[in-house]
C-alpha atoms as a PDB file:
ATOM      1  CA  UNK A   1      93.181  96.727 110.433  1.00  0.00           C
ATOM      2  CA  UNK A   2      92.888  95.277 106.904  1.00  0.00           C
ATOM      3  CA  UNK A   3      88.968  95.165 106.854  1.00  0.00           C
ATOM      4  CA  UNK A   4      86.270  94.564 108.879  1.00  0.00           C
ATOM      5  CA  UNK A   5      83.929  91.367 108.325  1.00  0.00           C
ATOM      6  CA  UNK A   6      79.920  92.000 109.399  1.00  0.00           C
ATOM      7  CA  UNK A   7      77.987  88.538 110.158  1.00  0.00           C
ATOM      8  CA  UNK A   8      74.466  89.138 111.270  1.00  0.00           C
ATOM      9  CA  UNK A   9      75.417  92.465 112.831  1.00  0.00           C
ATOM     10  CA  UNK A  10      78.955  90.884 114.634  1.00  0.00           C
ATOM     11  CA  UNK A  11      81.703  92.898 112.992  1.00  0.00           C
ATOM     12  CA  UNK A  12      84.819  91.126 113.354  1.00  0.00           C
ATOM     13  CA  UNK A  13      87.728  92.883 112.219  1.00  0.00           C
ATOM     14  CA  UNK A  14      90.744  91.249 110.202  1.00  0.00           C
ATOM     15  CA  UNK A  15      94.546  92.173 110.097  1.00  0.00           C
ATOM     16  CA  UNK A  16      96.416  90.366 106.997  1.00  0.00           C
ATOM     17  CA  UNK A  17     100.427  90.028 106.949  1.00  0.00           C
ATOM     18  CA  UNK A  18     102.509  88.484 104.512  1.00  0.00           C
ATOM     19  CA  UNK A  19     105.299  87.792 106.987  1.00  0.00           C
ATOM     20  CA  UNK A  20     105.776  84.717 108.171  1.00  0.00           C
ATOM     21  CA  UNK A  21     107.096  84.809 111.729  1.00  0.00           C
ATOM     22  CA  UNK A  22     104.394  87.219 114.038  1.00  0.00           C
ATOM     23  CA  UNK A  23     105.377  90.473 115.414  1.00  0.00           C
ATOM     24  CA  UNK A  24     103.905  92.156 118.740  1.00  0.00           C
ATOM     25  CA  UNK A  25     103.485  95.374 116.572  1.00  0.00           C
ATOM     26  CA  UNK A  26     100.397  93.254 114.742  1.00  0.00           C
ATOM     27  CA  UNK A  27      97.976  93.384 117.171  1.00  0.00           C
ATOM     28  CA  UNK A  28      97.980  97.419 118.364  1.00  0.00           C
ATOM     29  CA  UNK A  29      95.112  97.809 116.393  1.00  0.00           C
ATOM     30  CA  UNK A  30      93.186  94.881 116.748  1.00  0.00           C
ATOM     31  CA  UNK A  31      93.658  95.106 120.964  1.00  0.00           C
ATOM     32  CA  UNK A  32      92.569  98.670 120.524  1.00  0.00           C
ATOM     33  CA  UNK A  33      89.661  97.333 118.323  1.00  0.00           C
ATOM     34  CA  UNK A  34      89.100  95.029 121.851  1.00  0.00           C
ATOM     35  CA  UNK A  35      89.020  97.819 123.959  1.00  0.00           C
ATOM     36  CA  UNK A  36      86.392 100.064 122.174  1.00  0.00           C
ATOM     37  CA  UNK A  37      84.066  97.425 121.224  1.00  0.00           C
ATOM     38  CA  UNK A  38      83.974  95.015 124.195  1.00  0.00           C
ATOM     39  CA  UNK A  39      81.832  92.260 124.097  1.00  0.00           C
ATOM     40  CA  UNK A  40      80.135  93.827 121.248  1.00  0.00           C
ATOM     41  CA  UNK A  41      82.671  92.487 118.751  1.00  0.00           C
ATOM     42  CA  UNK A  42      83.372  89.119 117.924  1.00  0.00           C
ATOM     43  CA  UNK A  43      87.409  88.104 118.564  1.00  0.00           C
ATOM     44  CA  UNK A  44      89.335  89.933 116.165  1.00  0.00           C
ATOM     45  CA  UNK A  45      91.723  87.546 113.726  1.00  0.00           C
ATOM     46  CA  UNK A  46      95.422  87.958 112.449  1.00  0.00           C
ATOM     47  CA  UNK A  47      95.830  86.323 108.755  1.00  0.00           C
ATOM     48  CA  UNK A  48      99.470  85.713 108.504  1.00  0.00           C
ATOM     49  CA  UNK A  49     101.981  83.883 105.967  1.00  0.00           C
ATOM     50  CA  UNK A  50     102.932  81.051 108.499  1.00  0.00           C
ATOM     51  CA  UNK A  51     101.823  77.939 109.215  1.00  0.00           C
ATOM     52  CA  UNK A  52     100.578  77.956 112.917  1.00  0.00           C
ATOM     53  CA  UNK A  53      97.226  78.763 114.434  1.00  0.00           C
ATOM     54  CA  UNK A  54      96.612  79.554 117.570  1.00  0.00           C
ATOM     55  CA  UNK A  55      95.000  82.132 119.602  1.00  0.00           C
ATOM     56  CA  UNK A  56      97.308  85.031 121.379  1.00  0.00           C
ATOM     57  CA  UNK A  57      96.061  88.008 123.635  1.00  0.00           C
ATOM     58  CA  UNK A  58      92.465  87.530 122.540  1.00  0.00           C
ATOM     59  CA  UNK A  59      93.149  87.553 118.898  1.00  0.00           C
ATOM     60  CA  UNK A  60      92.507  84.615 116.804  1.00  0.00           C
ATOM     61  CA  UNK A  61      96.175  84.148 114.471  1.00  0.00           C
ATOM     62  CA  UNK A  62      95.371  81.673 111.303  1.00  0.00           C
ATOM     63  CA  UNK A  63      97.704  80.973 108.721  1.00  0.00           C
ATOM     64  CA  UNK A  64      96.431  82.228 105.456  1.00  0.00           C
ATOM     65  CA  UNK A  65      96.342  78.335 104.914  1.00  0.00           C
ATOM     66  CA  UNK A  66      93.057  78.125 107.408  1.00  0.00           C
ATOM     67  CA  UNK A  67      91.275  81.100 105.998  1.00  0.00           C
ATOM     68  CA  UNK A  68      89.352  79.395 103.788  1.00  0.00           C
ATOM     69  CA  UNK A  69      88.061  77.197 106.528  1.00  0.00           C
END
């Protein structure tokens, strides 16, 4: 986990990867984020050097073309 974004006390935290194609091993930390927080946490986003977004496994994936957004 790259950092962790706080918007009126919903902490959402955000991976970044310069790869292009997305790898399983990306999300470990942001599905273990899902598991402590719960519902506490907003969805938990992947940043990534492709083009797709989507949403896999609970996690939000945006290509670092979306994050400004």
């Amino acid at each position: 986990m790259d950092l962790i974004v706080d918007k009126a006390g919903v902490l959402t935290p955000v991976e970044i990867k310069s790869g292009q194609t997305v790898s399983d091993d990306w999300f470990k930390g942001l599905e273990r984020w899902l598991k402590l927080v719960g519902e506490k946490g907003a969805s938990p986003t992947l940043i990534y050097g492709g083009e797709e977004s989507y949403t896999h496994r609970g996690v939000d994936v945006l290509s670092w073309r979306q994050c400004t957004k």
